[in-house]
C-alpha atoms as a PDB file:
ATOM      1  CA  UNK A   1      22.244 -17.664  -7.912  1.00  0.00           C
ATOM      2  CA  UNK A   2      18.766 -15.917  -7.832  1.00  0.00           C
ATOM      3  CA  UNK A   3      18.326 -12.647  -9.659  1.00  0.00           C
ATOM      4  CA  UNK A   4      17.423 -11.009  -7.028  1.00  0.00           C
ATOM      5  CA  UNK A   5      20.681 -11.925  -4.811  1.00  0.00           C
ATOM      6  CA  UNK A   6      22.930 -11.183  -7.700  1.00  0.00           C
ATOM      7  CA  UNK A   7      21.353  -7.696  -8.221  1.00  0.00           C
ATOM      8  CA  UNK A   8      21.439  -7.629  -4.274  1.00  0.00           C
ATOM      9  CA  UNK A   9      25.125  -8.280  -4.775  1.00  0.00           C
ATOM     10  CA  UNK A  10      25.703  -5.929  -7.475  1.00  0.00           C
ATOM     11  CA  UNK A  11      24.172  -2.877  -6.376  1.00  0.00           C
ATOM     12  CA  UNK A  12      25.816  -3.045  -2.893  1.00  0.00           C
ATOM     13  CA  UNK A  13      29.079  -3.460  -4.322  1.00  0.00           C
ATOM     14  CA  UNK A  14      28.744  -0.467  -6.897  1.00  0.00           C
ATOM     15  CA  UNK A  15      27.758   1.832  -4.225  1.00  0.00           C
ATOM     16  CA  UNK A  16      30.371   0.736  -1.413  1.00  0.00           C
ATOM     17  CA  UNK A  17      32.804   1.897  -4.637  1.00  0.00           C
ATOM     18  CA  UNK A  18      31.151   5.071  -5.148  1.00  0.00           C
ATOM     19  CA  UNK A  19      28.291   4.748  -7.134  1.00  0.00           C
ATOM     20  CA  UNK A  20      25.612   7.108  -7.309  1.00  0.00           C
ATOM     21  CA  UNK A  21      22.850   5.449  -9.066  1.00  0.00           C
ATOM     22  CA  UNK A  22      22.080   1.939 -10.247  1.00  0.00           C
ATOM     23  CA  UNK A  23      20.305   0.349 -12.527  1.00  0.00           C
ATOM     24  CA  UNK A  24      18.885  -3.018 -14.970  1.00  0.00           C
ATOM     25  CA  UNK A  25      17.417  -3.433 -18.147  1.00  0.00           C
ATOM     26  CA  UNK A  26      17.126  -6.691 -20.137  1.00  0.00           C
ATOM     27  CA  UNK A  27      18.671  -6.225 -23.209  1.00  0.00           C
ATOM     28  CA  UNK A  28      15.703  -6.565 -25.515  1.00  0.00           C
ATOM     29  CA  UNK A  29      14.573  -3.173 -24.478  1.00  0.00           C
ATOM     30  CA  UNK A  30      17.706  -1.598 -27.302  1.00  0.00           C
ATOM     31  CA  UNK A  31      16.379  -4.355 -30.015  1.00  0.00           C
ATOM     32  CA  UNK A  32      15.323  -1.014 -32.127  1.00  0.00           C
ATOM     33  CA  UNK A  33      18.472   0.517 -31.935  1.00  0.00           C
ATOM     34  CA  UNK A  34      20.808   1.074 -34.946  1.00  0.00           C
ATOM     35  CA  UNK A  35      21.930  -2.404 -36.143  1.00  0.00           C
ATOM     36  CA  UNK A  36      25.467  -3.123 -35.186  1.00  0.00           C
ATOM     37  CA  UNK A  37      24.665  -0.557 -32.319  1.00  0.00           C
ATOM     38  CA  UNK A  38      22.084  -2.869 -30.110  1.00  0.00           C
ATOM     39  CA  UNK A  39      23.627  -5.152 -27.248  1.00  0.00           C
ATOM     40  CA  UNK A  40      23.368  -8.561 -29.068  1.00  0.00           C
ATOM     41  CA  UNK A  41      25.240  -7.224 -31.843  1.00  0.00           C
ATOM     42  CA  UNK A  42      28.269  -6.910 -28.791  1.00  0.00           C
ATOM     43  CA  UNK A  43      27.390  -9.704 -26.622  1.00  0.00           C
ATOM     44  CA  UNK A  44      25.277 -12.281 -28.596  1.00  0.00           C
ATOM     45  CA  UNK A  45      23.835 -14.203 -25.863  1.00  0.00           C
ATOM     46  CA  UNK A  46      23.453 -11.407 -23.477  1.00  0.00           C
ATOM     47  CA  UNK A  47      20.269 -11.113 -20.915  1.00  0.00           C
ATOM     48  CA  UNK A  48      20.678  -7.990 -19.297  1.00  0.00           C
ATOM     49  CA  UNK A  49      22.731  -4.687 -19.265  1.00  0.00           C
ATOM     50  CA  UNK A  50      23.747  -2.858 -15.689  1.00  0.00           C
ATOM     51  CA  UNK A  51      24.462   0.860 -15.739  1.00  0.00           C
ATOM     52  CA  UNK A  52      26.295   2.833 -12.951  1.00  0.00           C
ATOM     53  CA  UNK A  53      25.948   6.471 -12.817  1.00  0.00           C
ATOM     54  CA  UNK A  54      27.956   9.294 -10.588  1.00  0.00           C
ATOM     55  CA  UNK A  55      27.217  12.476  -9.941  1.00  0.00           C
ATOM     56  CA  UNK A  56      29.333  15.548 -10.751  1.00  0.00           C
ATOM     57  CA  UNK A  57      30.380  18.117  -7.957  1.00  0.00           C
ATOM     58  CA  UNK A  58      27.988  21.232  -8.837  1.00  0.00           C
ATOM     59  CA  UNK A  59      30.247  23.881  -8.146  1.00  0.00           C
ATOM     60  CA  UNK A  60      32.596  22.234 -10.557  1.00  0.00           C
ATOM     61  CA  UNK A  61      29.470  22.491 -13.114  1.00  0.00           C
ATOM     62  CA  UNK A  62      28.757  26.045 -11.917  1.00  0.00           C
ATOM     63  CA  UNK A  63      31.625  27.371 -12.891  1.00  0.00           C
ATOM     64  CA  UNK A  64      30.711  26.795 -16.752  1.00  0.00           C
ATOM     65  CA  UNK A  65      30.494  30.507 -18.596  1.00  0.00           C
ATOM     66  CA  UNK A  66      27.557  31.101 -20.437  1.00  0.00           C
ATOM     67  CA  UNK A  67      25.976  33.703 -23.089  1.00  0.00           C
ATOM     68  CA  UNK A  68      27.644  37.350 -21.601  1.00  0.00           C
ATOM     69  CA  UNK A  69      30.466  35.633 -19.124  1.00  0.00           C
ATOM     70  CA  UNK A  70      34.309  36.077 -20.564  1.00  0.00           C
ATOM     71  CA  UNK A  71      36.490  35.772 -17.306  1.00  0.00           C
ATOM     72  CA  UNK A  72      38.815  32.603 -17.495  1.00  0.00           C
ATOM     73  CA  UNK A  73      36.657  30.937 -20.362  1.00  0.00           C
ATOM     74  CA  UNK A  74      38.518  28.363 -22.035  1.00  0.00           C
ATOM     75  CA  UNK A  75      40.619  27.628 -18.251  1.00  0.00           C
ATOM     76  CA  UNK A  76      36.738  27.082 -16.972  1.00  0.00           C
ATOM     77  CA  UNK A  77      35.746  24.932 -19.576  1.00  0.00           C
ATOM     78  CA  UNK A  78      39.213  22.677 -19.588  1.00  0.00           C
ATOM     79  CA  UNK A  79      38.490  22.381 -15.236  1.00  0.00           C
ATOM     80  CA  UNK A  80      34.914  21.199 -16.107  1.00  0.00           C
ATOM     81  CA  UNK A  81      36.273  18.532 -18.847  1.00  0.00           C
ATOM     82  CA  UNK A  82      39.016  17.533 -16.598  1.00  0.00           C
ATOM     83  CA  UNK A  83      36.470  16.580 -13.663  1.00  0.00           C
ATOM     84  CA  UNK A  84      34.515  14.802 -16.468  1.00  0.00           C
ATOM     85  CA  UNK A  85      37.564  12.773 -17.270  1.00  0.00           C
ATOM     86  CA  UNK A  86      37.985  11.973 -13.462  1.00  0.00           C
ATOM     87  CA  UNK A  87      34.988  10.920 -13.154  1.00  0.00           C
ATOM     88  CA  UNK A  88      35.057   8.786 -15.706  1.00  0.00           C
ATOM     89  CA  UNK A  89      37.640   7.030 -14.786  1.00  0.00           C
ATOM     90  CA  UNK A  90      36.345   6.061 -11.347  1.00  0.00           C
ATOM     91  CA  UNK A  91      33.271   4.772 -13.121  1.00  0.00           C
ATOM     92  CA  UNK A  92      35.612   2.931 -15.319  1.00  0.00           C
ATOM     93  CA  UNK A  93      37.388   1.335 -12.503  1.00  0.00           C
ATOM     94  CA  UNK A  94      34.212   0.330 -10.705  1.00  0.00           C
ATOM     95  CA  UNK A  95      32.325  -1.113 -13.584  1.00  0.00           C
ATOM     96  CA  UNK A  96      35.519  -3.276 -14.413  1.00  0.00           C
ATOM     97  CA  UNK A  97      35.402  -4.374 -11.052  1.00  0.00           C
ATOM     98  CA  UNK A  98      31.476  -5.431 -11.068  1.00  0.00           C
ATOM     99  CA  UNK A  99      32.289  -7.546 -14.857  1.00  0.00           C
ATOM    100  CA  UNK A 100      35.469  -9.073 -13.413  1.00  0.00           C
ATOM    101  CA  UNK A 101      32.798  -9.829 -10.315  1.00  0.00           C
ATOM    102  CA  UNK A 102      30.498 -11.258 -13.121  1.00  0.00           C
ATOM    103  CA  UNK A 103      33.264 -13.278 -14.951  1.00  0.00           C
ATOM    104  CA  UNK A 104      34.253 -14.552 -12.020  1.00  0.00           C
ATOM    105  CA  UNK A 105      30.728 -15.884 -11.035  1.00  0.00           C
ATOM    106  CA  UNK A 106      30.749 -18.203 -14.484  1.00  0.00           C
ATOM    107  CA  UNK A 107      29.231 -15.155 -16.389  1.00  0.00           C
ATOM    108  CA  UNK A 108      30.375 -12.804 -19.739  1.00  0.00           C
ATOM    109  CA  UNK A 109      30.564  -9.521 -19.285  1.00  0.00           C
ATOM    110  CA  UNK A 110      31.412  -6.955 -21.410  1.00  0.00           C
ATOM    111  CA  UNK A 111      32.222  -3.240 -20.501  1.00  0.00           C
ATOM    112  CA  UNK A 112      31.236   0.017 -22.035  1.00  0.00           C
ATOM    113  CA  UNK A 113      33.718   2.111 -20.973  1.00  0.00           C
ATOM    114  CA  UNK A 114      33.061   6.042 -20.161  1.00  0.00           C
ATOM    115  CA  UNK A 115      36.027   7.011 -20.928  1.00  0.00           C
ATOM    116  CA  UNK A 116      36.322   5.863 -24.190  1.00  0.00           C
ATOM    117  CA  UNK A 117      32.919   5.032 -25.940  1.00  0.00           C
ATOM    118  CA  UNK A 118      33.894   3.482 -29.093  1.00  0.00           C
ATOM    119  CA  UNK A 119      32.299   6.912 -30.925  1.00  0.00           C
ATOM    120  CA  UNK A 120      31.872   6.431 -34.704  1.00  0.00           C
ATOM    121  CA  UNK A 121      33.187   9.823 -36.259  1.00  0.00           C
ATOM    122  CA  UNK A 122      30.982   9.842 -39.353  1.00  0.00           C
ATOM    123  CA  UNK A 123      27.731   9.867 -37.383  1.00  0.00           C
ATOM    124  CA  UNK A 124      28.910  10.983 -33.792  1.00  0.00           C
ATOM    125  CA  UNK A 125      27.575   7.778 -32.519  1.00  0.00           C
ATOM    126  CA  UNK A 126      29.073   5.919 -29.962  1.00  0.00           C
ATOM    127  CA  UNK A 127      28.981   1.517 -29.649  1.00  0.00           C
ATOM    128  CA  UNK A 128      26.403   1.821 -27.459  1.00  0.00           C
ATOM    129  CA  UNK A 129      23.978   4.530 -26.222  1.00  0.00           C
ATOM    130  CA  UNK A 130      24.368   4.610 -22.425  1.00  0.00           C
ATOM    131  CA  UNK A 131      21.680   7.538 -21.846  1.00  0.00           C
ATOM    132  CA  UNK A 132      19.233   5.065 -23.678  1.00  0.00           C
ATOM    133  CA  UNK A 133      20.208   2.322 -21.484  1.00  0.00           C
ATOM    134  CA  UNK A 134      19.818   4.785 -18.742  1.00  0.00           C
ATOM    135  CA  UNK A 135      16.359   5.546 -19.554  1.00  0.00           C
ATOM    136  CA  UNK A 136      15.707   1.911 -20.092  1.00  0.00           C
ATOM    137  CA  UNK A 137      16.927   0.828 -16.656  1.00  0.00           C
ATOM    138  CA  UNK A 138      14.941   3.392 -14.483  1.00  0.00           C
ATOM    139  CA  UNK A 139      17.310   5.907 -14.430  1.00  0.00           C
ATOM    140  CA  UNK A 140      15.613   8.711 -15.501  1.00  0.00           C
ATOM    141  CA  UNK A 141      14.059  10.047 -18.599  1.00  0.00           C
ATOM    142  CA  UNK A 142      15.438  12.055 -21.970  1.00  0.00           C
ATOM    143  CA  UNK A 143      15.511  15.667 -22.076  1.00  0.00           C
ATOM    144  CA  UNK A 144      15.108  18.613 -24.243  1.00  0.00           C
ATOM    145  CA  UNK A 145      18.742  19.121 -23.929  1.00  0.00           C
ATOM    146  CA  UNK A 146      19.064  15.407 -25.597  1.00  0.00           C
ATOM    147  CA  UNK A 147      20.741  14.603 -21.860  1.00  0.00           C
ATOM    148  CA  UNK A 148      19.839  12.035 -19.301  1.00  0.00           C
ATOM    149  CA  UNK A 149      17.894  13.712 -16.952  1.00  0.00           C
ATOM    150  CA  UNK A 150      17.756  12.192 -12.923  1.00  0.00           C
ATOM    151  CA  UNK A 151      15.037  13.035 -10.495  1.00  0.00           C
ATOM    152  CA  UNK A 152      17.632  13.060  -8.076  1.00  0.00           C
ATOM    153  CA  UNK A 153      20.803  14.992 -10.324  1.00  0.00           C
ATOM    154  CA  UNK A 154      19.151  16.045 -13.076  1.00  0.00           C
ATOM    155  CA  UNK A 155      21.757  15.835 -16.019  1.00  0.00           C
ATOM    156  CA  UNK A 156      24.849  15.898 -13.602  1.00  0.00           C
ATOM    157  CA  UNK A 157      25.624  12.666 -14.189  1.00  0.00           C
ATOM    158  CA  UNK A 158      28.507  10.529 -15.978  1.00  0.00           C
ATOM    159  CA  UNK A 159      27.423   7.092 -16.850  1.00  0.00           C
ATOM    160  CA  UNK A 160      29.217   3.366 -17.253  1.00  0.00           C
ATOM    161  CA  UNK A 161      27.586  -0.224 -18.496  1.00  0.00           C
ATOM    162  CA  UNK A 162      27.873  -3.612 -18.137  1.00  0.00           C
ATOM    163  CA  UNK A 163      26.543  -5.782 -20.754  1.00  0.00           C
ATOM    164  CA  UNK A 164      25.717  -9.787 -19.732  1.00  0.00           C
ATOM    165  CA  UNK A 165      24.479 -12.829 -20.208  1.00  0.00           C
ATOM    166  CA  UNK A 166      23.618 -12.932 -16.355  1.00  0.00           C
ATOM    167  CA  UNK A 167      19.594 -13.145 -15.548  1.00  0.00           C
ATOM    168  CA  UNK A 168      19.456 -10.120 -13.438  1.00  0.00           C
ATOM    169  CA  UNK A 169      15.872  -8.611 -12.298  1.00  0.00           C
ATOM    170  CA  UNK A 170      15.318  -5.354 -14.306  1.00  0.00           C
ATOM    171  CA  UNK A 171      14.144  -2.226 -12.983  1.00  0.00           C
ATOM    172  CA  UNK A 172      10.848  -0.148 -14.236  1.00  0.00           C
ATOM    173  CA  UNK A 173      10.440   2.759 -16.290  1.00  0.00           C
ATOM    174  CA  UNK A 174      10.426   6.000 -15.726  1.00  0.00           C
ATOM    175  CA  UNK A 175       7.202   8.049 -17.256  1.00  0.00           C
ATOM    176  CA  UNK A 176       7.957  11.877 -15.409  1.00  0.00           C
ATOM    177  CA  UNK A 177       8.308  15.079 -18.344  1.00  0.00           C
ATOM    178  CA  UNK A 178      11.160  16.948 -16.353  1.00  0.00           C
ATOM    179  CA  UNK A 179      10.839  19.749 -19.292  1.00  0.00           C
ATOM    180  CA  UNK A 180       7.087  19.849 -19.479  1.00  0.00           C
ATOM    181  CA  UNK A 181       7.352  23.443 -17.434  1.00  0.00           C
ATOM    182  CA  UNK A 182      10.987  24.598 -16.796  1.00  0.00           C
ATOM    183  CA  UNK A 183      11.112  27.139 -19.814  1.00  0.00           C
ATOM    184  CA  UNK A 184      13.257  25.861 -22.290  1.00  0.00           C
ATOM    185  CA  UNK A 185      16.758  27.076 -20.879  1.00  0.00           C
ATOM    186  CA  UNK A 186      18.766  24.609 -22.393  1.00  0.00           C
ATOM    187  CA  UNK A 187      17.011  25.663 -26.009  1.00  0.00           C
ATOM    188  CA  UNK A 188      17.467  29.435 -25.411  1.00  0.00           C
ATOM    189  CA  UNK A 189      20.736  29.251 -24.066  1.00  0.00           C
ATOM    190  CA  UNK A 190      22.957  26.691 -26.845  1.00  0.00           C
ATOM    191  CA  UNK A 191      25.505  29.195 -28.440  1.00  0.00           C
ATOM    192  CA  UNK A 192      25.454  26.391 -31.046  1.00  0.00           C
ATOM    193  CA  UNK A 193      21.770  26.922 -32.196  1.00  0.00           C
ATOM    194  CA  UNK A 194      22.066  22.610 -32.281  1.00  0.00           C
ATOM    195  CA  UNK A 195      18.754  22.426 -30.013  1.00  0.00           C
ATOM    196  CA  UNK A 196      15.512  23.161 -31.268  1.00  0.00           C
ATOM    197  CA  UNK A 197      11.846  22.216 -29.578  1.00  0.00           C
ATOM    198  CA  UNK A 198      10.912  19.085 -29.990  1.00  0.00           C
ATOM    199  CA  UNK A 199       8.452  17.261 -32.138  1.00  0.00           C
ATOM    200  CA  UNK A 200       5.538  15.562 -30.688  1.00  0.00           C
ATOM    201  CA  UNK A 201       6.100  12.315 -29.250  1.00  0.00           C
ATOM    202  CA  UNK A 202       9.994  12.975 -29.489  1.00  0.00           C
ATOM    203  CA  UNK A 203      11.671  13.984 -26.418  1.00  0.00           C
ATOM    204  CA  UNK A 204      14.323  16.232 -27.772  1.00  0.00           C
ATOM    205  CA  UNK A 205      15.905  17.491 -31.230  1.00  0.00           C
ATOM    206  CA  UNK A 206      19.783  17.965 -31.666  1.00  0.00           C
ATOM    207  CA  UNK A 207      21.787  18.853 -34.243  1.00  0.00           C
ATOM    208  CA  UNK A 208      24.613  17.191 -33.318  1.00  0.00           C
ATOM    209  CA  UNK A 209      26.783  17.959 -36.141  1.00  0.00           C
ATOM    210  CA  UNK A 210      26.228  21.592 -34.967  1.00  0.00           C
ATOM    211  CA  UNK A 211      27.035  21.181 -31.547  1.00  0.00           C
ATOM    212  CA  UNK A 212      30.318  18.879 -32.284  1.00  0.00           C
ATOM    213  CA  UNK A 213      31.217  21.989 -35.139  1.00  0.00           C
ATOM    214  CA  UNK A 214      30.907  24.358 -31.828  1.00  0.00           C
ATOM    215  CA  UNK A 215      33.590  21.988 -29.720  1.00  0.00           C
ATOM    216  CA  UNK A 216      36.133  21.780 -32.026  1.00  0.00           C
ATOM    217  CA  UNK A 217      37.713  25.467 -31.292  1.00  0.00           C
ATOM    218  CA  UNK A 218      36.543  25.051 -27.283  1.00  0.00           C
ATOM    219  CA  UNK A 219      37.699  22.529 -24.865  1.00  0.00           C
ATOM    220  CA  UNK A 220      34.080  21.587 -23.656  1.00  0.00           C
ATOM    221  CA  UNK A 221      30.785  23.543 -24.006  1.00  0.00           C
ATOM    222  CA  UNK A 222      27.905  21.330 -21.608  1.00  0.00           C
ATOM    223  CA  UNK A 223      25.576  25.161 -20.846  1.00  0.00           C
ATOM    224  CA  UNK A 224      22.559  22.548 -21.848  1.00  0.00           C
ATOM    225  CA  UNK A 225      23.536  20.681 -19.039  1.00  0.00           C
ATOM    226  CA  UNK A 226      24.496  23.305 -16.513  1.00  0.00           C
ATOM    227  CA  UNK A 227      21.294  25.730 -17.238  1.00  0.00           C
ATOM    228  CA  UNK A 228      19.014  22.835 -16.367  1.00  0.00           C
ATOM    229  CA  UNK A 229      17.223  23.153 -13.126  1.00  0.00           C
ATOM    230  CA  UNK A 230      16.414  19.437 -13.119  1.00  0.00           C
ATOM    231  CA  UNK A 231      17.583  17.709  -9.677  1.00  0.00           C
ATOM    232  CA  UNK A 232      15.871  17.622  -6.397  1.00  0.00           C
ATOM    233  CA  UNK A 233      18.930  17.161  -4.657  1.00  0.00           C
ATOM    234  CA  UNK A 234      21.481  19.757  -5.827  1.00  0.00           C
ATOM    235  CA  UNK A 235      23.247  21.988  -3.516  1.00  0.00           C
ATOM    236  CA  UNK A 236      21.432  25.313  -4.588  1.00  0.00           C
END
């Protein structure tokens, strides 16, 4: 099968299930990240790596309290995590659909589930990175907020991945600076302190310790991502 049929293939399928966005990278684009962290290290002889993204309902991000707002916090915060969940779940569902598609076809495929993402506790660091892949497959760029931000969605997305060793025609990179001129929101507005401007030539810098220290007495926090006024098509 030509790569450009099975992407053909894959991308209609993903979004006749629901998909938002969709997108390739070959695999050697995470050869710098952490060893036992990169692709190969999952799937050895692994070509490329698919990732799904779907958008979260904005008045279910909306409803997020910030700084000064104290009416139904931590039931607010549980709704928001709950549609995360939800979401994930239906990302789960289709990207096990689109590997057992892969499998099927004579291929490995190996899932990253969103669900569950394998997260080592000593460093916060999950088995794979699916923002970088994100970024890596066209999706959008890395934000001040340490997020994935969309053109389209801005960071109001929940991702999934497919790692295989399927040839499958990658997608280009994204070069846009979303933050260059929005103000710094997500900065100002972290009651964890965890985000600070960024050095030059980095796109973002997160305490994460910090911020994970912050979640443990709330059910979800996510003001980075719902003070961001990245996303050309949000319902405003």
């Amino acid at each position: 099968m030509k790569k450009m049929d099975l992407k053909a293939d894959l991308k209609g399928m993903s979004m006749k299930l629901g998909v938002d966005l969709f997108g390739v990278t070959p695999v050697a684009a995470l050869n710098d990240a952490p060893q036992g962290h990169r692709p190969l290290d999952i799937l050895p002889k692994a070509n490329s790596i698919i990732v799904l993204a779907m958008k979260m309902l904005d008045a279910q991000v909306d409803i997020l309290p910030i700084k000064g707002e104290f009416f139904g916090v931590s039931s607010r915060q549980d709704m928001f995590k709950g549609h995360n969940y939800f979401i994930s779940q239906e990302l789960d569902r289709i990207g096990f659909a689109l590997a057992r598609f892969l499998e099927k076809k004579g291929f490995r495929a190996y899932h990253q589930m969103t669900s569950t993402g394998g997260t080592d506790k000593r460093f916060l660091m999950g088995l794979l990175s699916l923002k970088h892949i994100a970024v890596q497959a066209g999706l959008g760029v890395l934000g001040q907020n340490s997020l994935l931000l969309t053109p389209q969605f801005g960071p109001r997305v929940r991702l999934t991945a497919i790692v295989t060793d399927a040839d499958i025609q990658p997608d280009t990179l994204m070069e846009e600076n979303f933050c260059q001129a929005c103000g710094n929101h997500c900065i100002s507005s972290c009651p964890a302190k965890a985000l600070e401007l960024p050095d030059v030539d980095t796109p973002y810098k997160i305490n994460k310790y910090a911020c994970q220290q912050y979640l443990t007495t709330r059910p979800t926090c996510s003001v980075c991502l719902k003070v961001c006024p990245v996303g050309k098509e949000r319902i405003k």
